[in-house]
Protein backbone atom coordinates (compact mmCIF):
# COMPACT_ATOMS: atom_id res chain seq x y z
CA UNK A 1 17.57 -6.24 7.81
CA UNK A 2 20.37 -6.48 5.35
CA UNK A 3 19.83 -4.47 2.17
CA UNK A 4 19.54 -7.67 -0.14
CA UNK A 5 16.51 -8.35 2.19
CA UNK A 6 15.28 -4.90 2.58
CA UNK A 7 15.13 -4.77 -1.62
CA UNK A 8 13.30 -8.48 -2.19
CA UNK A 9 10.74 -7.01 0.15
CA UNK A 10 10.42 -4.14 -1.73
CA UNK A 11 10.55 -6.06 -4.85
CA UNK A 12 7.59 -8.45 -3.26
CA UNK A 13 5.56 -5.61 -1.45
CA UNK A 14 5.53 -3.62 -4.95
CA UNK A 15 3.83 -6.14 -6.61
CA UNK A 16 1.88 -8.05 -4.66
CA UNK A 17 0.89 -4.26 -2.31
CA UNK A 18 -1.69 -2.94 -4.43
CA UNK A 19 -5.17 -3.47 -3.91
CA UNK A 20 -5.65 -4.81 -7.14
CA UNK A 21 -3.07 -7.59 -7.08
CA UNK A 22 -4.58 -8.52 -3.80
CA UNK A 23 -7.81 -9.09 -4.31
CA UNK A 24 -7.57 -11.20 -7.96
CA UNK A 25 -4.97 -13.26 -6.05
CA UNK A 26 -7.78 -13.46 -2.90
CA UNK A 27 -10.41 -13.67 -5.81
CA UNK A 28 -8.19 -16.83 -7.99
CA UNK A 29 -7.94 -18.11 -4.50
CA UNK A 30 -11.42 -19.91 -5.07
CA UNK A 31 -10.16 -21.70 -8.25
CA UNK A 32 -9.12 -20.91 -11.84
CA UNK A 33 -11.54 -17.48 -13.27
CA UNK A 34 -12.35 -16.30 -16.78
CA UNK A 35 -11.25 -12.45 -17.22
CA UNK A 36 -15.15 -11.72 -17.05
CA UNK A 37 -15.70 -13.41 -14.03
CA UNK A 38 -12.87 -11.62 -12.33
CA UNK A 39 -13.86 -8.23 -13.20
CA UNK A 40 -17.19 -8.98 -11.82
CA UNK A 41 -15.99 -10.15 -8.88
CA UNK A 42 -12.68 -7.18 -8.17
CA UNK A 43 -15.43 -4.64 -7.43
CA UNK A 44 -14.42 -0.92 -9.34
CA UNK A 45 -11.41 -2.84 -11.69
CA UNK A 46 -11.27 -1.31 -14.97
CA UNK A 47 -10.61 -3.61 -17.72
CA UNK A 48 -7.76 -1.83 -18.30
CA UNK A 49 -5.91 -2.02 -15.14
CA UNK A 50 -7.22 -5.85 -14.80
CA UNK A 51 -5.21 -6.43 -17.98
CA UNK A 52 -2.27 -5.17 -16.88
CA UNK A 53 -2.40 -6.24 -13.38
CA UNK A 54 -2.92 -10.36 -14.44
CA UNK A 55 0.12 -9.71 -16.77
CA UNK A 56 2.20 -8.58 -14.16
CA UNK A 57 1.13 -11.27 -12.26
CA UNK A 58 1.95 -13.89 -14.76
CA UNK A 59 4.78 -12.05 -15.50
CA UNK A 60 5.88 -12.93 -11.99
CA UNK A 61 4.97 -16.11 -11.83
CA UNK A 62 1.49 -16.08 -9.74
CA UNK A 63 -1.02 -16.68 -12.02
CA UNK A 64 -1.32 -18.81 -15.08
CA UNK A 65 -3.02 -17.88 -18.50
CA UNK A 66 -4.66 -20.59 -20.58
CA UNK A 67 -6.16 -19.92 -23.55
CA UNK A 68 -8.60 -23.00 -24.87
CA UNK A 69 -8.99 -23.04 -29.06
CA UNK A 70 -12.50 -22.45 -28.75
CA UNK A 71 -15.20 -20.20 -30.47
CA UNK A 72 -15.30 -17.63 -29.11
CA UNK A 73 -12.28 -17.58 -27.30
CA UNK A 74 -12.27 -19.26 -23.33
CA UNK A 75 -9.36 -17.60 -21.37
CA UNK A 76 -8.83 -18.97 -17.94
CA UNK A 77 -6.74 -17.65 -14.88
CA UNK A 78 -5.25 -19.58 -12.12
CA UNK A 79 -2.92 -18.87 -9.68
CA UNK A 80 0.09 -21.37 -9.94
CA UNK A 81 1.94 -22.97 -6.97
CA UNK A 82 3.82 -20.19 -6.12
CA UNK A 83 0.90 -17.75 -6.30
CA UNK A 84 -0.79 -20.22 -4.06
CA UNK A 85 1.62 -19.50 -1.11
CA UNK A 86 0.40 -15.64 -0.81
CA UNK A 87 -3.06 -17.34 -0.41
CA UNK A 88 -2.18 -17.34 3.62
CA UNK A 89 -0.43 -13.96 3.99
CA UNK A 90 -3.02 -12.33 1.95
CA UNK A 91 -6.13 -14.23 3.54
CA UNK A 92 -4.22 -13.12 7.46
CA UNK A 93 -3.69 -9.42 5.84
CA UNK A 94 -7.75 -9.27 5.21
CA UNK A 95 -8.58 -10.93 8.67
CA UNK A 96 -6.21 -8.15 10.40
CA UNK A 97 -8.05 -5.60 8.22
CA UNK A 98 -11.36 -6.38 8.99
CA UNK A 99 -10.59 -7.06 12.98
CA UNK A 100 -8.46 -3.49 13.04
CA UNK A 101 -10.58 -1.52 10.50
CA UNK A 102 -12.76 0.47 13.30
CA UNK A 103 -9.68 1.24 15.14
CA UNK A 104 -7.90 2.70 12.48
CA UNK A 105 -10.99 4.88 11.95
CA UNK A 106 -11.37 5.87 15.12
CA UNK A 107 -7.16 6.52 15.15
CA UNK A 108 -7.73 8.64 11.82
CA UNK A 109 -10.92 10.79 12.75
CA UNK A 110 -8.87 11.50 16.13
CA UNK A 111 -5.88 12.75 14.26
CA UNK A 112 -8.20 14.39 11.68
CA UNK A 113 -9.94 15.95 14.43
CA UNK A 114 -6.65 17.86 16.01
CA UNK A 115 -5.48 18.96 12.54
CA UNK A 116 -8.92 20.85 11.66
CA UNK A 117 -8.04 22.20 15.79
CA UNK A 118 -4.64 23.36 14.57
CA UNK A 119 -5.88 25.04 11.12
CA UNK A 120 -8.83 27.11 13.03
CA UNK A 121 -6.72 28.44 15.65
């Protein structure tokens, strides 16, 4: 991989590789959200770090904010076209997950296992 390559990955991976990021864009998959509705919905999200993580999104072009001149306040959140393209590498990310997860248990409680063996003798 060339280093321009190597550093749009990173650039990509960064942003879109936390587990926040992932699942409002899996989440906004299902159509445009209210901020309330997300946070019920990203399960342990502080309102907080939902804040900050739909502004870097719409900072980087994946989701849309729309506010609507109502009383109180309607916000709504949408992922635009280009957010919709990481719909498919996200949704074959989860699948992987959830085929792999007991195998990567299994993998971790085996090399768990020989460290506690190491420390004890």
């Amino acid at each position: 991989m060339t280093d321009e390559r190597c550093m749009a990955a990173r650039e990509v991976l960064n942003r879109v590789g936390d587990k926040w990021s992932v699942l409002i864009i899996g989440t906004l998959g299902a159509g445009p959200a209210r901020f309330n509705e997300l946070r019920r919905a990203v399960e342990g999200i502080s309102q907080r770090m939902l804040t900050l993580t739909l502004k870097a999104l719409e900072r980087d072009g994946l989701v849309t904010r729309t506010q609507f001149p109502t009383i109180p306040p309607r916000v709504d959140y949408a992922l635009t076209p280009l957010g919709k393209t990481l719909l498919e590498p996200v949704q074959a990310l989860a699948s992987w997950a959830e085929k792999n997860r007991a195998q990567l248990q299994t993998a971790r409680d085996a090399f768990d296992g020989k460290l506690l063996k190491k420390r004890s003798a």
